[in-house]
C-alpha atoms as a PDB file:
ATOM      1  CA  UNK A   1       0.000   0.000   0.000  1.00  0.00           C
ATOM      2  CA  UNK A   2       3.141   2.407   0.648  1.00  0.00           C
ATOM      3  CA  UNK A   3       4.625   1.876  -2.897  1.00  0.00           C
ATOM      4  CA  UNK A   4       0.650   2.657  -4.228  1.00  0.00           C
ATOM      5  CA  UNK A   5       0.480   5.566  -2.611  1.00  0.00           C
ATOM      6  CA  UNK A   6       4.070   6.763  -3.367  1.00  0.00           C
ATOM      7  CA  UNK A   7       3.190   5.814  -7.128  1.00  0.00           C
ATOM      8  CA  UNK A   8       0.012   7.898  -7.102  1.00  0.00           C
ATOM      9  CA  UNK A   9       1.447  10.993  -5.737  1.00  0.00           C
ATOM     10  CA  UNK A  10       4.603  10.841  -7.721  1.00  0.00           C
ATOM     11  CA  UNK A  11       2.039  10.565 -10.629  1.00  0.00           C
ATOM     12  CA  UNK A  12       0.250  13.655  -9.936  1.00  0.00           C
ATOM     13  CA  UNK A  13       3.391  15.370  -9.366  1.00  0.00           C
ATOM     14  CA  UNK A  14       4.372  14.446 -12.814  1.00  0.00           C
ATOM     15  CA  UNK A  15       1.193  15.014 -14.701  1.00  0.00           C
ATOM     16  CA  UNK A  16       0.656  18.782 -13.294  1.00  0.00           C
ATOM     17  CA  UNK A  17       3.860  20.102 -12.116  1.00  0.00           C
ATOM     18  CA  UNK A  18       4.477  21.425  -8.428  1.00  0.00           C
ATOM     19  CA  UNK A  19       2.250  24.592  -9.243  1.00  0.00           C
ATOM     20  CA  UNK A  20      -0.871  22.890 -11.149  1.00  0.00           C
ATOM     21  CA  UNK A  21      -1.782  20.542  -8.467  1.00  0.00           C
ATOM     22  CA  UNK A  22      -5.265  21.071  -7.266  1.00  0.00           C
ATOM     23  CA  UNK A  23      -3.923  22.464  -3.852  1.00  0.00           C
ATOM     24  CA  UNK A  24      -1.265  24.638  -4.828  1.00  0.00           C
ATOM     25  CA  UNK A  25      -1.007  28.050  -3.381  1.00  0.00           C
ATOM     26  CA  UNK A  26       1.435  30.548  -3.687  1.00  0.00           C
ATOM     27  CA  UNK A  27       1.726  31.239  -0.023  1.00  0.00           C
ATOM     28  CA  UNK A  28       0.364  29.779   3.168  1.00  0.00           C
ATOM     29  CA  UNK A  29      -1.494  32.422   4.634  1.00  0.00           C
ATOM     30  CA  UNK A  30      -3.742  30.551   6.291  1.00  0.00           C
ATOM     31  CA  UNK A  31      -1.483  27.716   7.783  1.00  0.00           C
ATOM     32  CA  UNK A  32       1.234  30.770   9.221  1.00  0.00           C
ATOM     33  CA  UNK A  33      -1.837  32.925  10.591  1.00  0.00           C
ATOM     34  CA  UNK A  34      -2.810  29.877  12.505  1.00  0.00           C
ATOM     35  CA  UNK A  35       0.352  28.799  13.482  1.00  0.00           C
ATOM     36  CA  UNK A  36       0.892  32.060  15.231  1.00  0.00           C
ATOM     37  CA  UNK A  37      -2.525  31.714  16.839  1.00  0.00           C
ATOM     38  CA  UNK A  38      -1.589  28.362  18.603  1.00  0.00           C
ATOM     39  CA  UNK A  39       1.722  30.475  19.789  1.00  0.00           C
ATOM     40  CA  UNK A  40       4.857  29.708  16.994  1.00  0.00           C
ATOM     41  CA  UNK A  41       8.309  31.088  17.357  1.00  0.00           C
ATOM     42  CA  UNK A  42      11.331  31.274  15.408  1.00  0.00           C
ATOM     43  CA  UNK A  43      12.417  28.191  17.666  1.00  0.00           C
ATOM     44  CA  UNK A  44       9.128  26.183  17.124  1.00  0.00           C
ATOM     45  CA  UNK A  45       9.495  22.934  16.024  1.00  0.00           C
ATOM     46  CA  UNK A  46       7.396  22.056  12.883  1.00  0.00           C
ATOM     47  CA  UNK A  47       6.346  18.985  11.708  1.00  0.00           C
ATOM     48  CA  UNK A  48       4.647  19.543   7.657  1.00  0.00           C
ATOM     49  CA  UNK A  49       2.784  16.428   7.669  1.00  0.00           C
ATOM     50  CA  UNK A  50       1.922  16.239   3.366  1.00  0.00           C
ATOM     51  CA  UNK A  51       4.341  18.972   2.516  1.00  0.00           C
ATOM     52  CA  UNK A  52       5.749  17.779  -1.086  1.00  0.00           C
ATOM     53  CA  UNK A  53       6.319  20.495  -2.670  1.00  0.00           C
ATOM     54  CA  UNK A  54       4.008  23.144  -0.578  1.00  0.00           C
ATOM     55  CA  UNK A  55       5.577  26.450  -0.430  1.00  0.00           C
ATOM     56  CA  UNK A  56       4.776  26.603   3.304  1.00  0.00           C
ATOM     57  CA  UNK A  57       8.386  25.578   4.449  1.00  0.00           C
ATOM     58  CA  UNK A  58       9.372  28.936   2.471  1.00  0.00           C
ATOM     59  CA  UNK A  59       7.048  30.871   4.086  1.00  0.00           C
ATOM     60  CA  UNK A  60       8.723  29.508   7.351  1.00  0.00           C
ATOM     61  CA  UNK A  61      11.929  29.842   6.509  1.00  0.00           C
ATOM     62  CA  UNK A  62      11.277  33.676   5.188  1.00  0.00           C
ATOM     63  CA  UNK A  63      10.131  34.465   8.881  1.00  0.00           C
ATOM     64  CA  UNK A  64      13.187  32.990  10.287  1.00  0.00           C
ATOM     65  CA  UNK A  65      11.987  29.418  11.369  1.00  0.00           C
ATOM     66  CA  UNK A  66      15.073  27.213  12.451  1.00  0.00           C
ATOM     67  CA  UNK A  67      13.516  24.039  12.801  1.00  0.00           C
ATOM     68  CA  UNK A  68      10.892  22.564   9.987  1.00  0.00           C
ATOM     69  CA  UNK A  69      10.148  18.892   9.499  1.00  0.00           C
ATOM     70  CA  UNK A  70       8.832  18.453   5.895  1.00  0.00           C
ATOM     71  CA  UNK A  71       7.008  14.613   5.654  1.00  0.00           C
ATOM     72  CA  UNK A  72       5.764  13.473   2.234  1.00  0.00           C
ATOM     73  CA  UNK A  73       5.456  10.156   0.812  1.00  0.00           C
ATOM     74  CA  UNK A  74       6.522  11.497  -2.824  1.00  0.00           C
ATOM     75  CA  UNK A  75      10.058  11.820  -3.451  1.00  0.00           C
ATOM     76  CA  UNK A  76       9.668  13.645  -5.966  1.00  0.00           C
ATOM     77  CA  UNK A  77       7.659  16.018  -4.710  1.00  0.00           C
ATOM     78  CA  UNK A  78      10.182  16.604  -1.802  1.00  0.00           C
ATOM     79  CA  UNK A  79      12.988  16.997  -4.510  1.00  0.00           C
ATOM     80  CA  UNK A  80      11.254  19.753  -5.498  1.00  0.00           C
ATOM     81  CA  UNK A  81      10.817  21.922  -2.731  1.00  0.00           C
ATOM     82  CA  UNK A  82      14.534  20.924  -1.846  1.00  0.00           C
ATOM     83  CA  UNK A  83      16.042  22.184  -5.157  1.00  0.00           C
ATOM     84  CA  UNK A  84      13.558  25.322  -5.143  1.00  0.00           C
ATOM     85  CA  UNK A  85      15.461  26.357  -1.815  1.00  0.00           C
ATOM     86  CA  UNK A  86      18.552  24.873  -2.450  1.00  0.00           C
ATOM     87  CA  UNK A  87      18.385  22.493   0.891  1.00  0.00           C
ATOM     88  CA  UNK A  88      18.787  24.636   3.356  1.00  0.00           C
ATOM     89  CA  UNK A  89      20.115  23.485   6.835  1.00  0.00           C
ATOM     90  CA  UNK A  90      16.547  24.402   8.725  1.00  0.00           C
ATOM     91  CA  UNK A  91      14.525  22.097   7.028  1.00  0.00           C
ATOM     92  CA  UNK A  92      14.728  17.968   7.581  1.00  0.00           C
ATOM     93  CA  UNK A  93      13.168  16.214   4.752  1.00  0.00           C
ATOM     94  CA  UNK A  94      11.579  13.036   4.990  1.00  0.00           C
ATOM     95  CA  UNK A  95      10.010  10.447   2.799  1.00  0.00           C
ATOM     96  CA  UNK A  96       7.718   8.369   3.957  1.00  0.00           C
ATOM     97  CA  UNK A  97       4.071   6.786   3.842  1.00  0.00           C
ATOM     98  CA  UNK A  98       2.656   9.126   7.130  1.00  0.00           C
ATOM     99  CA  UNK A  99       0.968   5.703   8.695  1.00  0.00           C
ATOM    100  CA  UNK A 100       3.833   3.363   8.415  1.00  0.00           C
ATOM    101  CA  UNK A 101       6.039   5.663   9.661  1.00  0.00           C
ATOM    102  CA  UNK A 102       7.765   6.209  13.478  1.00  0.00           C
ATOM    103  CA  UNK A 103       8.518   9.893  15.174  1.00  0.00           C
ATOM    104  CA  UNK A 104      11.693   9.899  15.565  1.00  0.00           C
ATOM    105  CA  UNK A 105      11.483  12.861  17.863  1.00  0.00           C
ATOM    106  CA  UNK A 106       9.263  15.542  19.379  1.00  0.00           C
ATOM    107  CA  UNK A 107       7.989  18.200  17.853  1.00  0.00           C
ATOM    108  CA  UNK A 108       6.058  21.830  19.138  1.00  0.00           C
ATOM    109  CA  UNK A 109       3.947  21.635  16.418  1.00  0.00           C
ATOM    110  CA  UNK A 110       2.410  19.469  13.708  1.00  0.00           C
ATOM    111  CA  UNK A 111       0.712  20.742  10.761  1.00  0.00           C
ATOM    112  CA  UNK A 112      -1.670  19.296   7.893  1.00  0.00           C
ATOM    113  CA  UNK A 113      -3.123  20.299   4.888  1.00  0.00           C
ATOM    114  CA  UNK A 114      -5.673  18.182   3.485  1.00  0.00           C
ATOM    115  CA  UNK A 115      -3.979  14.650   4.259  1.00  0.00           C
ATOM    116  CA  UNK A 116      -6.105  13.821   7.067  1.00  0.00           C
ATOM    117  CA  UNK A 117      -9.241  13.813   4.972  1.00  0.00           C
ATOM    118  CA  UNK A 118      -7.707  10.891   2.238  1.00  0.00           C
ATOM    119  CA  UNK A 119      -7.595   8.434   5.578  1.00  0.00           C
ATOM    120  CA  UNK A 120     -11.389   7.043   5.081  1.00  0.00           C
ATOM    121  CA  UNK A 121     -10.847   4.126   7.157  1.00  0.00           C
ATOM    122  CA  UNK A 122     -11.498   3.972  11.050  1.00  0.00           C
ATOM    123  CA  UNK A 123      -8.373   2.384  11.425  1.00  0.00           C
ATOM    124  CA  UNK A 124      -6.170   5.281   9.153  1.00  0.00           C
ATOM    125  CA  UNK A 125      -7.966   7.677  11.248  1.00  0.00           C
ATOM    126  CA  UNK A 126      -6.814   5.945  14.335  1.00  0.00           C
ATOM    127  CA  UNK A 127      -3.303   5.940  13.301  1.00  0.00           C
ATOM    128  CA  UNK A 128      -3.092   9.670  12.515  1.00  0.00           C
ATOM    129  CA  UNK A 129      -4.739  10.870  15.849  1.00  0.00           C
ATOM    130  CA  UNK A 130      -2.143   8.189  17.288  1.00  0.00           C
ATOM    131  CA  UNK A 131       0.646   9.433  15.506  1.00  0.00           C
ATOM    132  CA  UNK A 132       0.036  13.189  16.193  1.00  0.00           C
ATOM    133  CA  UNK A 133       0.007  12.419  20.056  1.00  0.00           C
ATOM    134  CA  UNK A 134       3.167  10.637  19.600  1.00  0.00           C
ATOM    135  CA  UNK A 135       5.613  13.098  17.515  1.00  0.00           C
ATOM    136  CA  UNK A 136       4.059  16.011  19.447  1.00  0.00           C
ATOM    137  CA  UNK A 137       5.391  17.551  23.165  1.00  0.00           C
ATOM    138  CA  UNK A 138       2.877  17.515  26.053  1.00  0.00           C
ATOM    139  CA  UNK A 139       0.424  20.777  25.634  1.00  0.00           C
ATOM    140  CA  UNK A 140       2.502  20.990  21.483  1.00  0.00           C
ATOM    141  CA  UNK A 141      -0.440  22.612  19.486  1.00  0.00           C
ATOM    142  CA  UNK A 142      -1.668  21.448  15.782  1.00  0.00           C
ATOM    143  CA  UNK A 143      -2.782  23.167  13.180  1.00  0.00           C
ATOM    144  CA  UNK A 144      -5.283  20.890  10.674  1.00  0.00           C
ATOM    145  CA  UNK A 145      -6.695  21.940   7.369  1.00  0.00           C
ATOM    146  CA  UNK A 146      -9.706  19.169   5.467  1.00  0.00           C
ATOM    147  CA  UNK A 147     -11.983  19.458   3.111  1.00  0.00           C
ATOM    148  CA  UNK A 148     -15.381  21.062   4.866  1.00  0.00           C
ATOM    149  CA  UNK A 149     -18.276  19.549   4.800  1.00  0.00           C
ATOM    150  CA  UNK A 150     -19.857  21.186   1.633  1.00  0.00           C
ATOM    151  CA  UNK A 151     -16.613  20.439  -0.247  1.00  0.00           C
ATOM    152  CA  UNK A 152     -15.267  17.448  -2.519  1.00  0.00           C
ATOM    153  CA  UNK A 153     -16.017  13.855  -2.160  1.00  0.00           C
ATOM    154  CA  UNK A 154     -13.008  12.652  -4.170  1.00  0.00           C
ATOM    155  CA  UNK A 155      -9.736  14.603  -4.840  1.00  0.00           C
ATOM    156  CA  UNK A 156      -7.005  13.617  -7.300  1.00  0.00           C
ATOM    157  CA  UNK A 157      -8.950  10.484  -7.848  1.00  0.00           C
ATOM    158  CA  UNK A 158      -9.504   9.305  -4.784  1.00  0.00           C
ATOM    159  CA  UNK A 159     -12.367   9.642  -1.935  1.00  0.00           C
ATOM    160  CA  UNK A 160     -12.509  11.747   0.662  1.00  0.00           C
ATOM    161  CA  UNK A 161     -14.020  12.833   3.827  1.00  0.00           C
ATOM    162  CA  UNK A 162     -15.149  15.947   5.056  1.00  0.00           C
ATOM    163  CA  UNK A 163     -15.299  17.310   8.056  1.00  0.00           C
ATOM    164  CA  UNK A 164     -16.910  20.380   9.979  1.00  0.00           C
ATOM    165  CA  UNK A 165     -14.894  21.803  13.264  1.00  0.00           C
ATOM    166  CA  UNK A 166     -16.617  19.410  15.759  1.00  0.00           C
ATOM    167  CA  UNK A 167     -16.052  16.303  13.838  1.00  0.00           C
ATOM    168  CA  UNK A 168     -12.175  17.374  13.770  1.00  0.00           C
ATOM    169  CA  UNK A 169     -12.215  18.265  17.377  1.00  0.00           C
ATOM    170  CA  UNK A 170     -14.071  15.096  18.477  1.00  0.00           C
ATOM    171  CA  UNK A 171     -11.554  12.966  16.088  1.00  0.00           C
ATOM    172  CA  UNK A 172      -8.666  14.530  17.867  1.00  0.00           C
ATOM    173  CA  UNK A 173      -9.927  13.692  21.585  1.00  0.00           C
ATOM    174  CA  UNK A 174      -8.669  15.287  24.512  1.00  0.00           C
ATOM    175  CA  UNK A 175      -7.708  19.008  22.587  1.00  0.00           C
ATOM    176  CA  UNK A 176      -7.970  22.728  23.551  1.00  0.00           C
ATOM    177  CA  UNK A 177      -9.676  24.381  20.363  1.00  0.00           C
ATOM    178  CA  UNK A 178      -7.573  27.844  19.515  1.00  0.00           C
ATOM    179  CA  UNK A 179      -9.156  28.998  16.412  1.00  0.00           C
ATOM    180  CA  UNK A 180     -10.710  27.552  13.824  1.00  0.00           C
ATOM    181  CA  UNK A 181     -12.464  28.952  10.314  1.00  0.00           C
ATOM    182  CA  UNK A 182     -13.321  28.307   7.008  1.00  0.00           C
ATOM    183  CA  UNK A 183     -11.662  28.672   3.933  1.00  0.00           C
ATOM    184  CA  UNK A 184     -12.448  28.731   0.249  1.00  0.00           C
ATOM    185  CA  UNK A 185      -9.274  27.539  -1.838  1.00  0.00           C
ATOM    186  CA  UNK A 186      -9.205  28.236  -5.312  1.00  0.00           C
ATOM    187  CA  UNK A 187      -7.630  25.436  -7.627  1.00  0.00           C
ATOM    188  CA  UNK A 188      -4.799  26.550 -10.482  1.00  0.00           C
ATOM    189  CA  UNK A 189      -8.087  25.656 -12.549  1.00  0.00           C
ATOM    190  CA  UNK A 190      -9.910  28.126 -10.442  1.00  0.00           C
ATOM    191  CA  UNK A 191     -12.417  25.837  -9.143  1.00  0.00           C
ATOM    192  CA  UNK A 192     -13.281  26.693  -5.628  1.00  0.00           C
ATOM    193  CA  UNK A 193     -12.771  24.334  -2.898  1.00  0.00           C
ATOM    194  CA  UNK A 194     -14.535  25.035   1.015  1.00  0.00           C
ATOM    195  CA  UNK A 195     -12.079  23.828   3.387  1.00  0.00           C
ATOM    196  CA  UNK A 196     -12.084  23.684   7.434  1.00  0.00           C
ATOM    197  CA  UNK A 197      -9.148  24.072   9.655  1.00  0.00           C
ATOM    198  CA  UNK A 198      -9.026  23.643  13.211  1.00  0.00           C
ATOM    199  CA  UNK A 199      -5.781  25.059  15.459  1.00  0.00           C
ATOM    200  CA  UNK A 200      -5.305  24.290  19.248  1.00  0.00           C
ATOM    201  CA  UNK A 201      -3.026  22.376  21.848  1.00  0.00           C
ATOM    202  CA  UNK A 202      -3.468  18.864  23.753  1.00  0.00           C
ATOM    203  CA  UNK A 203      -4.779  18.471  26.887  1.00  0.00           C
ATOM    204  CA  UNK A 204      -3.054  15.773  28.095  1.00  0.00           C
END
C-alpha cells in the first residue's frame, strides 16, 4: 500500500507540475496565521505532515523558522521543494508513507493540509490521531486543514471525507480548540474548494 500511494502521488506530481496541483497556493497564509494563533516562534518545532512540494516551508523559513520537518510520501515532490530552496540546513526532509512511519522525535507543532481527509478508514484515522500524540510535546499545538463539509467527495482520484470543526475536534480527543475557520481555496483551474481548519493544543 506504501509503494501505491508513493506511485500515485509521484504521478500527480508528474502530470501537473508542483504549481498545477489542485492544492497549490502561492503562499500559506492561512497555515502561518494559525500557526501564530496556537503560539509559533522562530524556535518552534514544525512537523509539515503532506508537505511535497508546498511552499509553506518557504514561508517559514522567510520568517526565520530554524527548525521545519517536511514529511511526504513522494520523493519527488520533496525533490522539489529541496532544489527550489537549495536544501537549506533548517529544514529535515523526509520520505515516507505518514501511517507506516515512526517519530523519531518531538515536535512543538504538527501541521496538515488536506492529508487527514484521504484516511477514510477507522483504522487510518486511528493511526493519525495516534501518531500526532506521539511526535508532538505535552500541551505541542496542531494546526489541521480538510476538506469542509460542503466540499469534494473525491480529490485527485480518490475519496474523501469531510469534516466540519466538531467532527475534527471530536476525532482529535482530549484538545484545547484555539481557532478555527473556514476557507475557500481556489484550484490553479480556479475551481473553488470550502475547506475547514481547526488550530489548538493537547490536553493531556
Amino acid at each position: 500500500m506504501s509503494s501505491d500511494r508513493a506511485e500515485h502521488w509521484d504521478g500527480r506530481y508528474a502530470e501537473a507540475g508542483a504549481t498545477g496541483v489542485s492544492w497549490y497556493q502561492a503562499h500559506a497564509r492561512t497555515s502561518i496565521e494559525l500557526m501564530d494563533a496556537v503560539g509559533r516562534t522562530r524556535d518552534s518545532a514544525i512537523l509539515d505532515i503532506g508537505g511535497g512540494a508546498s511552499t509553506l516551508v518557504d514561508d517559514l523559513l522567510a520568517e526565520g523558522q530554524r527548525d521545519v520537518t517536511v514529511l511526504d510520501v513522494s520523493a519527488s515532490a520533496l525533490a522539489t521543494a529541496r532544489d527550489r530552496l537549495g536544501d537549506p540546513p533548517e529544514v529535515t526532509w523526509v520520505v515516507a508513507d505518514l501511517l507506516g512511519w515512526t517519530p523519531p522525535r518531538l515536535w512543538d507543532l504538527w501541521h496538515d493540509r488536506a492529508v487527514l481527509h484521504f484516511l477514510v478508514d477507522a483504522e487510518g484515522q486511528a493511526r493519525y490521531v495516534a501518531l500526532l500524540r506521539q511526535a508532538l510535546r505535552p500541551g505541542g499545538a496542531f494546526v489541521i486543514g480538510t476538506f469542509a463539509e460542503d466540499g469534494p467527495t473525491y480529490c485527485s482520484g480518490l475519496p474523501v471525507l469531510r469534516y466540519a470543526p466538531a467532527d475534527l475536534a471530536d476525532l482529535l480527543g482530549d484538545v484545547a480548540v484555539v481557532d478555527q475557520r473556514r476557507e475557500i481555496h481556489h484550484t490553479p483551474a480556479g475551481i473553488p474548494q470550502p475547506f475547514t481548519w481547526l488550530a489548538g493544543t493537547l490536553v493531556r
